[in-house]
PDB file of N, CA and C in Angstrom:
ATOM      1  N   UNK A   1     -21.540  -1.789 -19.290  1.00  0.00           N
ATOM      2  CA  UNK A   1     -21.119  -1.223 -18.013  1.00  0.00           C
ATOM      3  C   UNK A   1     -19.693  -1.686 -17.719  1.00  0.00           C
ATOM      4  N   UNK A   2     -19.008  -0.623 -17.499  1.00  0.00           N
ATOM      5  CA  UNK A   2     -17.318  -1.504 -17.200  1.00  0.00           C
ATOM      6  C   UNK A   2     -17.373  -1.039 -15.496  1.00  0.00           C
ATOM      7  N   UNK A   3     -16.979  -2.180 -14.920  1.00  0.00           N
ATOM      8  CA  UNK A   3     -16.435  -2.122 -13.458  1.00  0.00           C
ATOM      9  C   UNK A   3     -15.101  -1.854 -13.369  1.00  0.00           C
ATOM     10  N   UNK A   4     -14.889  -0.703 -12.212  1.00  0.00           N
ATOM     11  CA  UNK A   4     -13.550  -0.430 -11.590  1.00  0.00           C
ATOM     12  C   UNK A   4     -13.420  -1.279 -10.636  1.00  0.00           C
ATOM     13  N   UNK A   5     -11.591  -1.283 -10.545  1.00  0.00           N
ATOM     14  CA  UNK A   5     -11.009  -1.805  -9.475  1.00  0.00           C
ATOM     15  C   UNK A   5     -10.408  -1.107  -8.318  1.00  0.00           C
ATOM     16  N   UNK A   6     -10.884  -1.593  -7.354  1.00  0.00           N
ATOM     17  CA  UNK A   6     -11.279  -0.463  -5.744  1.00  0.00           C
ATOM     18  C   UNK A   6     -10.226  -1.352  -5.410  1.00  0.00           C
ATOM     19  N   UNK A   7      -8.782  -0.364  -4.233  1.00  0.00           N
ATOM     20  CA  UNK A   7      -8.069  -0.628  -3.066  1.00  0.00           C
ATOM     21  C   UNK A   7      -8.760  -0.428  -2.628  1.00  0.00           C
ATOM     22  N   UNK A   8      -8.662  -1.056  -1.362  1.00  0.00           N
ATOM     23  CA  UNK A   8      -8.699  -1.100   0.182  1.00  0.00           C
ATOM     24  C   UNK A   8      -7.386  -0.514   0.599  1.00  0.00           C
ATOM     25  N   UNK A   9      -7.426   0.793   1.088  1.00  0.00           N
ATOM     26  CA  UNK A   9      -6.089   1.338   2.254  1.00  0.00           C
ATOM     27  C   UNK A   9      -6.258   0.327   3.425  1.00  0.00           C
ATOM     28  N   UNK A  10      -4.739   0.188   3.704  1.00  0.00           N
ATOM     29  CA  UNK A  10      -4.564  -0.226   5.180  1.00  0.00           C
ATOM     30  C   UNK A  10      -3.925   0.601   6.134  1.00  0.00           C
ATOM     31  N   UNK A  11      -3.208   1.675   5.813  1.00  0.00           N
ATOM     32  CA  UNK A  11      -2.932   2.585   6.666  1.00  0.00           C
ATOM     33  C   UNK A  11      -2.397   3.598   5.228  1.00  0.00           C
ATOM     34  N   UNK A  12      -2.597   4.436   5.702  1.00  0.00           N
ATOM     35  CA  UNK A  12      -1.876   6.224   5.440  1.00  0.00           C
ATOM     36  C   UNK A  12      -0.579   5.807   5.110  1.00  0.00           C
ATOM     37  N   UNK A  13      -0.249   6.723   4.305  1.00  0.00           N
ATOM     38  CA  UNK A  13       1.687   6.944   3.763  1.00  0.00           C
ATOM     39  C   UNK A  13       2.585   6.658   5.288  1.00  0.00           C
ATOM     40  N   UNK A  14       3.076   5.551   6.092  1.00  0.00           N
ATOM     41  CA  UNK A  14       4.114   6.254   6.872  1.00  0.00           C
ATOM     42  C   UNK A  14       5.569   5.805   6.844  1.00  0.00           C
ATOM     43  N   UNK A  15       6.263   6.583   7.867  1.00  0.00           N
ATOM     44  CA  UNK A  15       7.660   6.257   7.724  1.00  0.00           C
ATOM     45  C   UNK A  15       7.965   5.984   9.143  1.00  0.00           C
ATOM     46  N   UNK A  16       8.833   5.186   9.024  1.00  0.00           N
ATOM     47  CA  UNK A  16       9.531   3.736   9.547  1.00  0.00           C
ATOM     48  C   UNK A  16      10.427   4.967  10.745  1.00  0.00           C
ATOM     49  N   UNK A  17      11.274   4.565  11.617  1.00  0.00           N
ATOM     50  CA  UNK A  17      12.034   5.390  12.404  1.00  0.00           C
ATOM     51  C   UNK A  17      13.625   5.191  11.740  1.00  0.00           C
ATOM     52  N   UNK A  18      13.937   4.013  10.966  1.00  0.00           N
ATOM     53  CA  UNK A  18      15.002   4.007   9.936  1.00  0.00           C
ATOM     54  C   UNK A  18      14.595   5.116   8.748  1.00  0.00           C
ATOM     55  N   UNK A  19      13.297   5.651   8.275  1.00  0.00           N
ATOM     56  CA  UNK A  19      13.192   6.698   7.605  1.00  0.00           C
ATOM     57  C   UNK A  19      12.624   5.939   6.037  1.00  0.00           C
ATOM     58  N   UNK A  20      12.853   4.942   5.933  1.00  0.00           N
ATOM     59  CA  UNK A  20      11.697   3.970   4.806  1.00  0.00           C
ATOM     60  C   UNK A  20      10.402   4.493   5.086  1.00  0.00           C
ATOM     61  N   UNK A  21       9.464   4.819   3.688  1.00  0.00           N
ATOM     62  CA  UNK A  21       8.662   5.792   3.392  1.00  0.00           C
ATOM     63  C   UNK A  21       7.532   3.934   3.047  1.00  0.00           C
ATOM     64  N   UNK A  22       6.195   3.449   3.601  1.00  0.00           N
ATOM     65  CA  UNK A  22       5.478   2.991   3.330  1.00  0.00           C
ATOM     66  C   UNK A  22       4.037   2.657   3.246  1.00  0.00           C
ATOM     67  N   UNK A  23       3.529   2.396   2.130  1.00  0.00           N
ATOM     68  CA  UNK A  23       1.640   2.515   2.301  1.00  0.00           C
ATOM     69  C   UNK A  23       2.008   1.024   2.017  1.00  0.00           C
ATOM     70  N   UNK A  24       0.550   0.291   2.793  1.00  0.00           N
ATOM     71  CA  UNK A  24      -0.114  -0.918   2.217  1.00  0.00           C
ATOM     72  C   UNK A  24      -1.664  -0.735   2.388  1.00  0.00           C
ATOM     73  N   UNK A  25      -1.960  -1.811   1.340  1.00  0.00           N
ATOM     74  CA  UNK A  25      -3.130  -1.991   0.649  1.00  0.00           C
ATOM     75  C   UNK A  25      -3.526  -3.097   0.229  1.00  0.00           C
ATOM     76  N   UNK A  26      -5.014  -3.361   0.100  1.00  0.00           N
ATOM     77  CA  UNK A  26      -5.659  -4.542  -0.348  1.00  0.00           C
ATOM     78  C   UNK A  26      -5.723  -4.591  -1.491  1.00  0.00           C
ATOM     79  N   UNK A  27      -5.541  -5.598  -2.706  1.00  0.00           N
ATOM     80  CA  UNK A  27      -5.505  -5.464  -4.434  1.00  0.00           C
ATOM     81  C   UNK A  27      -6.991  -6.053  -4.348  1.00  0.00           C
ATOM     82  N   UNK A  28      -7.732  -6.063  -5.652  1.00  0.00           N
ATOM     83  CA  UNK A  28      -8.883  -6.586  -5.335  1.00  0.00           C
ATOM     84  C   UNK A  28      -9.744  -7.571  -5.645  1.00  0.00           C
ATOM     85  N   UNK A  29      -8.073  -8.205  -5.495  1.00  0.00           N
ATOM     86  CA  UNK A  29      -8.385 -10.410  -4.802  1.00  0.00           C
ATOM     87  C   UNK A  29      -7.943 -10.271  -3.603  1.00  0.00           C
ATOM     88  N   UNK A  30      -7.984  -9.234  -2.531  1.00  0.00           N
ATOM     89  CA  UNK A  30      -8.192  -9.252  -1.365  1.00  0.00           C
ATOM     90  C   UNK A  30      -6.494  -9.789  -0.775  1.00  0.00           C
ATOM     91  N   UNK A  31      -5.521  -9.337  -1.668  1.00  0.00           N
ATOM     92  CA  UNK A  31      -3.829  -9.848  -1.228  1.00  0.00           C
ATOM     93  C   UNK A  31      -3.658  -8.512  -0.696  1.00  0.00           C
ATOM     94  N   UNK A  32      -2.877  -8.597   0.514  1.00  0.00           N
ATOM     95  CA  UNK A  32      -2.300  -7.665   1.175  1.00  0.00           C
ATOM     96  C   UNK A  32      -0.814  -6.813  -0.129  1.00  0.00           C
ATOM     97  N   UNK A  33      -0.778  -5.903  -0.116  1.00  0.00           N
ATOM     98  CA  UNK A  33       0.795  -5.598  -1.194  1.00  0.00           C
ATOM     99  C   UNK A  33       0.899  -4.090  -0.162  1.00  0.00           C
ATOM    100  N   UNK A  34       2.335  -4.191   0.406  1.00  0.00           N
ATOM    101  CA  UNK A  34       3.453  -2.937   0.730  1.00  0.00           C
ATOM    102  C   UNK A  34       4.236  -2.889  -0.125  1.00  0.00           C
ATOM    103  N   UNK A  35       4.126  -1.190  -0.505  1.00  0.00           N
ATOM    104  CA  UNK A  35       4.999  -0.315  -1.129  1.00  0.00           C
ATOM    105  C   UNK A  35       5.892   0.123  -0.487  1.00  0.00           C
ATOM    106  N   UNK A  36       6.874   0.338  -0.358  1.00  0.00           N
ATOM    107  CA  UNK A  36       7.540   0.984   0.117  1.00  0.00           C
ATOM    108  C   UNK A  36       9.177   1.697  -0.579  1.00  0.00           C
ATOM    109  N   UNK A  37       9.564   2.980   0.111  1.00  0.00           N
ATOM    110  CA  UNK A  37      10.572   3.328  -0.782  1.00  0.00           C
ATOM    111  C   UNK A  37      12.273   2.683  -0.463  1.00  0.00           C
ATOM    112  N   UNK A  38      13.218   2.800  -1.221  1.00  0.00           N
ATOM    113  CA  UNK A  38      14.525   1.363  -1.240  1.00  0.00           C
ATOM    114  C   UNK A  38      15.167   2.152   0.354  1.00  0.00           C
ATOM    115  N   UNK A  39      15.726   0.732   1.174  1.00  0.00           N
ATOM    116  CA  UNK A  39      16.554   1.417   1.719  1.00  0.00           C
ATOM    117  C   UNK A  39      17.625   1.631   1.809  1.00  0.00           C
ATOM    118  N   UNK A  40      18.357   2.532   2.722  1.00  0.00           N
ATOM    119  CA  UNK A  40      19.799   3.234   2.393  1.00  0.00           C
ATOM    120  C   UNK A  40      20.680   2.632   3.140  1.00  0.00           C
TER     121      UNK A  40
END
Protein backbone atom coordinates (compact mmCIF):
# COMPACT_ATOMS: atom_id res chain seq x y z
CA UNK A 1 0.00 0.00 0.00
CA UNK A 2 1.79 3.38 -0.75
CA UNK A 3 0.45 6.47 1.20
CA UNK A 4 -0.05 9.95 -0.30
CA UNK A 5 0.93 13.18 0.89
CA UNK A 6 -2.20 15.50 1.68
CA UNK A 7 -1.90 19.66 1.93
CA UNK A 8 -3.87 21.30 4.08
CA UNK A 9 -5.09 24.75 2.17
CA UNK A 10 -5.03 27.74 4.27
CA UNK A 11 -6.67 30.09 2.13
CA UNK A 12 -7.52 30.27 -1.76
CA UNK A 13 -5.00 31.88 -4.41
CA UNK A 14 -5.07 35.71 -3.25
CA UNK A 15 -3.61 38.94 -4.12
CA UNK A 16 -2.15 41.42 -1.90
CA UNK A 17 -3.42 45.26 -2.77
CA UNK A 18 0.49 45.80 -3.90
CA UNK A 19 -0.74 43.05 -6.52
CA UNK A 20 1.69 39.94 -5.12
CA UNK A 21 -0.24 36.83 -6.17
CA UNK A 22 -0.30 34.24 -2.80
CA UNK A 23 -1.54 30.66 -1.53
CA UNK A 24 -0.43 29.10 1.82
CA UNK A 25 -0.54 25.75 3.02
CA UNK A 26 0.16 23.06 5.50
CA UNK A 27 3.19 20.44 4.25
CA UNK A 28 2.51 17.25 5.94
CA UNK A 29 4.74 17.78 9.08
CA UNK A 30 2.15 20.24 9.72
CA UNK A 31 4.83 23.58 8.69
CA UNK A 32 2.98 26.42 7.53
CA UNK A 33 4.85 27.30 3.64
CA UNK A 34 3.61 30.71 1.46
CA UNK A 35 4.00 30.78 -2.09
CA UNK A 36 3.91 33.58 -3.45
CA UNK A 37 4.72 35.39 -6.85
CA UNK A 38 8.34 37.96 -6.91
CA UNK A 39 7.69 41.44 -6.28
CA UNK A 40 8.01 44.41 -8.58
Amino acid sequence: MKLRNVLIAVNELMEHSWGQKVVRFYDPDGNLIEVGTPFN
